[in-house]
C-alpha atoms as a PDB file:
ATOM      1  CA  UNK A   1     213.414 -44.248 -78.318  1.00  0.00           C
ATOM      2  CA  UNK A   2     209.785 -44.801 -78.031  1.00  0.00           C
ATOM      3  CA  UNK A   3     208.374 -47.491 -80.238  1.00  0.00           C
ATOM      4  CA  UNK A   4     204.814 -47.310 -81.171  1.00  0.00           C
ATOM      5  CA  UNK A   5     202.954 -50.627 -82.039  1.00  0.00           C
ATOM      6  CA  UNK A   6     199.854 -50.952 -83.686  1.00  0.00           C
ATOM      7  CA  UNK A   7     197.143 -53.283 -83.059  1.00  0.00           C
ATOM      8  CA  UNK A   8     194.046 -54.375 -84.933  1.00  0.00           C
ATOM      9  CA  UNK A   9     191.361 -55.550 -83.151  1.00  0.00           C
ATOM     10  CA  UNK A  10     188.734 -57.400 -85.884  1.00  0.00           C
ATOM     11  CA  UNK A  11     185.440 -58.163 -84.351  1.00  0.00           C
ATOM     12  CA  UNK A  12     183.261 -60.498 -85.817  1.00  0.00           C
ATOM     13  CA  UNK A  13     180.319 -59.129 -85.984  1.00  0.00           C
ATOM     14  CA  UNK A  14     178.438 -57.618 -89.166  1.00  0.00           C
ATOM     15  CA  UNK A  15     178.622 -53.685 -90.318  1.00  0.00           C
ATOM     16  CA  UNK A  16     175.832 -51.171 -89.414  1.00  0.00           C
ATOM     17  CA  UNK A  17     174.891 -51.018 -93.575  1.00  0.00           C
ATOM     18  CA  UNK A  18     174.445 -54.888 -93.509  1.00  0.00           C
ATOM     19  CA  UNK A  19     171.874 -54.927 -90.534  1.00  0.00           C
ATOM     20  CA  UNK A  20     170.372 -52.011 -92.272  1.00  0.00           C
ATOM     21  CA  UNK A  21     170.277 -54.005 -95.635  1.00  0.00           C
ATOM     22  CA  UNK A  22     168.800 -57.496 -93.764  1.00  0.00           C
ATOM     23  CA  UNK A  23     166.149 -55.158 -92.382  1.00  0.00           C
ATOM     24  CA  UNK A  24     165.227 -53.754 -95.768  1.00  0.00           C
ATOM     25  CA  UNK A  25     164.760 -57.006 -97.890  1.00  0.00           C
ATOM     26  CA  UNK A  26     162.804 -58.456 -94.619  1.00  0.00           C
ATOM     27  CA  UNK A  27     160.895 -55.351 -94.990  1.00  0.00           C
ATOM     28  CA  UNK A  28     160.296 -55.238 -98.807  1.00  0.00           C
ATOM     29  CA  UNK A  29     159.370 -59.217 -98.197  1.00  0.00           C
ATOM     30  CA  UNK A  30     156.336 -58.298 -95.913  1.00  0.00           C
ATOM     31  CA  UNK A  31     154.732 -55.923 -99.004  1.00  0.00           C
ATOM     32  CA  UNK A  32     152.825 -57.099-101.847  1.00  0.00           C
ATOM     33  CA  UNK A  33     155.383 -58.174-104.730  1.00  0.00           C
ATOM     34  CA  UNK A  34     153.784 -55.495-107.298  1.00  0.00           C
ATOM     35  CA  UNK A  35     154.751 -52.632-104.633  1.00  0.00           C
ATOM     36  CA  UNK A  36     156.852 -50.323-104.476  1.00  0.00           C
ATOM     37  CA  UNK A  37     158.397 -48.258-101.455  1.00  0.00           C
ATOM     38  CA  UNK A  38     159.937 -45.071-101.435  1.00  0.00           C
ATOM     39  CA  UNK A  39     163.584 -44.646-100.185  1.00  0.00           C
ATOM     40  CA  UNK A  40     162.425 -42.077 -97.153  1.00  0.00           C
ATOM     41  CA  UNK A  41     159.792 -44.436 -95.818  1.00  0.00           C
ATOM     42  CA  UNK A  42     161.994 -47.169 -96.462  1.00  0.00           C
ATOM     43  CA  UNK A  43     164.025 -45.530 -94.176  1.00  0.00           C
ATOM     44  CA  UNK A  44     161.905 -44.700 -91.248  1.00  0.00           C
ATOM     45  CA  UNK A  45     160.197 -48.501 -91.238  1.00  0.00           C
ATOM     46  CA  UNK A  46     163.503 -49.609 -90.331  1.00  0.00           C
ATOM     47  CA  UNK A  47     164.633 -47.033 -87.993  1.00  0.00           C
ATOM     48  CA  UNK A  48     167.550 -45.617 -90.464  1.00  0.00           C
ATOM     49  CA  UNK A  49     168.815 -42.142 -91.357  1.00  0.00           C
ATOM     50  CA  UNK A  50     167.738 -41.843 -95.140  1.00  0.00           C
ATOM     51  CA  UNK A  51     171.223 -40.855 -96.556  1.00  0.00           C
ATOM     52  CA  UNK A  52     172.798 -44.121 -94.845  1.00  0.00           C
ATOM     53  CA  UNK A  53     169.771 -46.104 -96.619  1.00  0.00           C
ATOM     54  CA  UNK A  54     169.794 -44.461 -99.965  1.00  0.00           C
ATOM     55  CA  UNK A  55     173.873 -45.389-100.046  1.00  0.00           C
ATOM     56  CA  UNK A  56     172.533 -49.358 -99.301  1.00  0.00           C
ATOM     57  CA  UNK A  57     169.883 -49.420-101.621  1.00  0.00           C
ATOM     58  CA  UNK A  58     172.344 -48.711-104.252  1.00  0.00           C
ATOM     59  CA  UNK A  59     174.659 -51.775-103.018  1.00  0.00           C
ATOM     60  CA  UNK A  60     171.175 -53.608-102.611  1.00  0.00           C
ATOM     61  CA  UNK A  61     170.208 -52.784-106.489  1.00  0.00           C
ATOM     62  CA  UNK A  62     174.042 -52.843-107.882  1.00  0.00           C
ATOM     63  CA  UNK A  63     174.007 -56.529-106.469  1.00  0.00           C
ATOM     64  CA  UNK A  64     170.630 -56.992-108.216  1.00  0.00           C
ATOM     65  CA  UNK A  65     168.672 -57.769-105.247  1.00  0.00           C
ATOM     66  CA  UNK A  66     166.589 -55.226-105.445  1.00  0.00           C
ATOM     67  CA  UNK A  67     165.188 -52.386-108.429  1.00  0.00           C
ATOM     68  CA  UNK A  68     164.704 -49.243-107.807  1.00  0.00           C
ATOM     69  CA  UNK A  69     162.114 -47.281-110.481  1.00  0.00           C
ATOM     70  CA  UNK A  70     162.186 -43.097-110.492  1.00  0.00           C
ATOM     71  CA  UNK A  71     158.930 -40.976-110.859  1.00  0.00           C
ATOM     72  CA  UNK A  72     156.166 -40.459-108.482  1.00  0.00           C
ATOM     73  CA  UNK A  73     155.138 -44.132-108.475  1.00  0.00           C
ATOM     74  CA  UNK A  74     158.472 -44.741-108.104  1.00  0.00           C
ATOM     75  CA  UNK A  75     160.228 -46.925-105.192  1.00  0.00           C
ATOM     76  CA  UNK A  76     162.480 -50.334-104.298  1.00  0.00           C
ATOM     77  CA  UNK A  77     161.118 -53.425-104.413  1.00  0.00           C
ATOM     78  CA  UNK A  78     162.862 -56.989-104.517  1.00  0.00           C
ATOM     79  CA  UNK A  79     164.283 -58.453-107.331  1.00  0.00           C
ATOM     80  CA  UNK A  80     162.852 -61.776-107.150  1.00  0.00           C
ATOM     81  CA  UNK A  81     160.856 -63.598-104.728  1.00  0.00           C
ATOM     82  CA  UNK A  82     161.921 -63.414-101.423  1.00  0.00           C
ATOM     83  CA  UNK A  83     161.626 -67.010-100.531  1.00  0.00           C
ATOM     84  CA  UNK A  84     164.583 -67.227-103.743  1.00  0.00           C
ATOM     85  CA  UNK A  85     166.741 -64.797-101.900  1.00  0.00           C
ATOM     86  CA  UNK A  86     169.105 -66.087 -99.218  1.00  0.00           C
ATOM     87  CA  UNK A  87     170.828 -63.919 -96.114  1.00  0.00           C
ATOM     88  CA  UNK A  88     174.180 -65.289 -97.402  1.00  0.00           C
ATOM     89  CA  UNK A  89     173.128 -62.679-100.477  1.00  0.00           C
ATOM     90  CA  UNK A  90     172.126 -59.691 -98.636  1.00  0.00           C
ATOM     91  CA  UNK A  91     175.348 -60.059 -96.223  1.00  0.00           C
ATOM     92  CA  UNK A  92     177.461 -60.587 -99.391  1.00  0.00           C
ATOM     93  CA  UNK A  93     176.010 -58.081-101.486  1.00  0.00           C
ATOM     94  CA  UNK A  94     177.085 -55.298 -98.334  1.00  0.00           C
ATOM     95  CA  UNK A  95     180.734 -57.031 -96.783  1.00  0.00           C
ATOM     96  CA  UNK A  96     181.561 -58.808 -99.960  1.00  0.00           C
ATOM     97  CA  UNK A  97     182.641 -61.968 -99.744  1.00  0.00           C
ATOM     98  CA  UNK A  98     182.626 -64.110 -96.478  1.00  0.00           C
ATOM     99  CA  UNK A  99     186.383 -64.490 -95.273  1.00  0.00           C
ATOM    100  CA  UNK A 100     186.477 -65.572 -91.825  1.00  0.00           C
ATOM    101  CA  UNK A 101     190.226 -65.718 -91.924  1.00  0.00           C
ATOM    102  CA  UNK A 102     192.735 -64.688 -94.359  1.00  0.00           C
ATOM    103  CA  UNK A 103     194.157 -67.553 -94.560  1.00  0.00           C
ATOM    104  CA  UNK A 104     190.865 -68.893 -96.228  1.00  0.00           C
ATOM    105  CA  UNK A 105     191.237 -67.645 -99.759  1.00  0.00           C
ATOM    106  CA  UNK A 106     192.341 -70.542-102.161  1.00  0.00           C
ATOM    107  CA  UNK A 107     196.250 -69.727-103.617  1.00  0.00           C
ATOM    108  CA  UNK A 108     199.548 -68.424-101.774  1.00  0.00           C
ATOM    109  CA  UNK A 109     197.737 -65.627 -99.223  1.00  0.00           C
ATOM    110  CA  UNK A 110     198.744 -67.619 -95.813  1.00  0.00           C
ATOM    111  CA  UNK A 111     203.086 -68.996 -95.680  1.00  0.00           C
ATOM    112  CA  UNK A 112     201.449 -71.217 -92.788  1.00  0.00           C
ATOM    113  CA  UNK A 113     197.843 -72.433 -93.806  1.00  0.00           C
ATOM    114  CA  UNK A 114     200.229 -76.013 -95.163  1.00  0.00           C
ATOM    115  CA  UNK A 115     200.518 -77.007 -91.450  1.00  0.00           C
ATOM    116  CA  UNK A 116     198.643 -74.317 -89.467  1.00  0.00           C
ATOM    117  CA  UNK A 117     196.583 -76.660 -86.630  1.00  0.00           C
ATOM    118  CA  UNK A 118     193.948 -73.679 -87.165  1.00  0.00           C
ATOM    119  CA  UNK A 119     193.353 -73.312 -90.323  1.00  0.00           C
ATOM    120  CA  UNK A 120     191.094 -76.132 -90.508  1.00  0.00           C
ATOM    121  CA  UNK A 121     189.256 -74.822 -87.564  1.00  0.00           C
ATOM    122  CA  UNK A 122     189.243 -71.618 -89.662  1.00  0.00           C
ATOM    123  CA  UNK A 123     187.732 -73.266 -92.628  1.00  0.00           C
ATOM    124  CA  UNK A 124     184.816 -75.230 -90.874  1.00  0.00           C
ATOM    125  CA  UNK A 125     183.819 -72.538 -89.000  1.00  0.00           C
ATOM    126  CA  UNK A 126     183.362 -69.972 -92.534  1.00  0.00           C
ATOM    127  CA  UNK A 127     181.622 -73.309 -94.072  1.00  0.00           C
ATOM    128  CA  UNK A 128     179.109 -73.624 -91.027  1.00  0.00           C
ATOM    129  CA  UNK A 129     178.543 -69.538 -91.312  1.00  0.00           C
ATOM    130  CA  UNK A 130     178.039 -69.780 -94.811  1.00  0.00           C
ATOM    131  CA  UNK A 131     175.710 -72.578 -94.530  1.00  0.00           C
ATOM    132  CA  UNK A 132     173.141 -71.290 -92.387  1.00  0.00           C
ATOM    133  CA  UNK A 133     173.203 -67.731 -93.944  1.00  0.00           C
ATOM    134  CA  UNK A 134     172.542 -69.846 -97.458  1.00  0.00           C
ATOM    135  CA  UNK A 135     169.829 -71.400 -95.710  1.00  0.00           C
ATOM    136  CA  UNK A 136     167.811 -68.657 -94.032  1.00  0.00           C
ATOM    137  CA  UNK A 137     165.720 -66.604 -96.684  1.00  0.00           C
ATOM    138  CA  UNK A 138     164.546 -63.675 -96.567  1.00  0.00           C
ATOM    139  CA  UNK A 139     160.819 -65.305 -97.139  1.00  0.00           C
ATOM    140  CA  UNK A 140     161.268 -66.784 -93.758  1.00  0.00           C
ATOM    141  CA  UNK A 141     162.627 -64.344 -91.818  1.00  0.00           C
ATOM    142  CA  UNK A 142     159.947 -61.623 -92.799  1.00  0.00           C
ATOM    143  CA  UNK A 143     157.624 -64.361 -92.186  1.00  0.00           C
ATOM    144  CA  UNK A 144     159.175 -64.892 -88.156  1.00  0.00           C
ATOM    145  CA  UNK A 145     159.443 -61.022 -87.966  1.00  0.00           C
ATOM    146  CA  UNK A 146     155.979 -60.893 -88.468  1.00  0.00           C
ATOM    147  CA  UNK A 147     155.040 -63.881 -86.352  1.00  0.00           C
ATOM    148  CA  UNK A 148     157.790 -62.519 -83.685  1.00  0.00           C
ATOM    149  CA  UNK A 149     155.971 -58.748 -84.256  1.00  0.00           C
ATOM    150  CA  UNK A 150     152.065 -60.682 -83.700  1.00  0.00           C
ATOM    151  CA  UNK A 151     153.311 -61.961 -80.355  1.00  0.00           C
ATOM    152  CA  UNK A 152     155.152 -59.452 -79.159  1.00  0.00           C
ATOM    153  CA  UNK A 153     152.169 -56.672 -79.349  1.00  0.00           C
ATOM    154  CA  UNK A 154     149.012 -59.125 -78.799  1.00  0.00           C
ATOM    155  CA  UNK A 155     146.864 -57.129 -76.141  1.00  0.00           C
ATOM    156  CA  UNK A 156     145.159 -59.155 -73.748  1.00  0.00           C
ATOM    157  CA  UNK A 157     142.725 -57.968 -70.615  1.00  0.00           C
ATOM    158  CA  UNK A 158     143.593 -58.012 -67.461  1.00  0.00           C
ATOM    159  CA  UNK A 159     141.338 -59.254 -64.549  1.00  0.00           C
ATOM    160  CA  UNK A 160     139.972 -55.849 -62.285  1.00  0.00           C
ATOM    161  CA  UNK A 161     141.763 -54.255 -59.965  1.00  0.00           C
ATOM    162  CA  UNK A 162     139.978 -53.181 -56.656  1.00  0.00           C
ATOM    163  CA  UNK A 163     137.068 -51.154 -57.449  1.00  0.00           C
ATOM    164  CA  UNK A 164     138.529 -49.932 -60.533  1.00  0.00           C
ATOM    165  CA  UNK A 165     135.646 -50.188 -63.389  1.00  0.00           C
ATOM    166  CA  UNK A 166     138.204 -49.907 -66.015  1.00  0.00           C
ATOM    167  CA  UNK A 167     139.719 -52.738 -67.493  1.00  0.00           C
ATOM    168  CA  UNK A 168     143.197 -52.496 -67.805  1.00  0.00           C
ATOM    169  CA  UNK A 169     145.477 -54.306 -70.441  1.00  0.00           C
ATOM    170  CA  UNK A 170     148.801 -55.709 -71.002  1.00  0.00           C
ATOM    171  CA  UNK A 171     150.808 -56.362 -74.095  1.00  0.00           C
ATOM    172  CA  UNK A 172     152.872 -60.153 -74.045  1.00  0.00           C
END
């Protein structure tokens, strides 16, 4: 008799919709406050297919992070000021909430978390997680995107080469 066993693999490593939801508060951070941006260009500024983007924007506005308004001046913008709006939110409002473990939960979910020599291991690593996702806002990370963007595509000239007139240049 052949048995067949099942194993789950867990990686830990975020979803595709929360990247794609980090990169759309970090991009509604860099515009002015009063504007709004359409779904569809949403969408291509972050390098996602629209359908996959509208289904975030409705996690994104359902967690109150950011409104939404229809018509033609219509678009998403964020819900408060982006320096007031953590990563620990955006990641939350997309994988719910952050469970390392399951032994993590408070009540009866784990028959060995009483004596378990990892659950404390467990527990400070989903408190040093948490932490530094509370800390990071999304101010500050459109702000280093920006920065990161400024450096990455300065163009500077490079000396001649041979008896080639032309300058040629070079991004850093």
């Amino acid at each position: 008799m052949n048995k067949v066993r099942l194993v789950l693999i867990v990686h830990m490593q975020i979803t595709r919709a929360t990247d794609y939801a980090v990169r759309v508060t970090i991009h509604l951070a860099t515009v002015p406050a009063s504007t709004r941006v359409p779904g569809p260009v949403l969408a291509q500024a972050i390098g996602a297919p629209e359908s996959f983007v509208s289904k975030i924007l409705q996690q994104l506005v359902q967690a109150r992070l950011v409104t939404s308004q229809r018509g033609m001046r219509g678009g998403f913008q964020l819900a408060r000021r982006a320096a007031d709006m953590s990563l620990l939110e955006v990641v939350e409002a997309i994988e719910g909430p952050t469970q390392l473990n399951l032994c993590l939960p408070q009540g009866p979910n784990c028959s060995r978390k009483e004596w378990c020599g990892a659950h404390p291991v467990w527990a400070k690593a989903q408190a040093a997680l948490v932490k530094v996702l509370e800390k990071a806002s999304v101010a500050q990370l459109a702000h280093d995107s920006i920065s990161n963007l400024a450096k990455l595509h300065r163009v500077l000239p490079v000396h001649r080469v041979g008896s080639n007139a032309n300058r040629r240049m070079r991004t850093l």
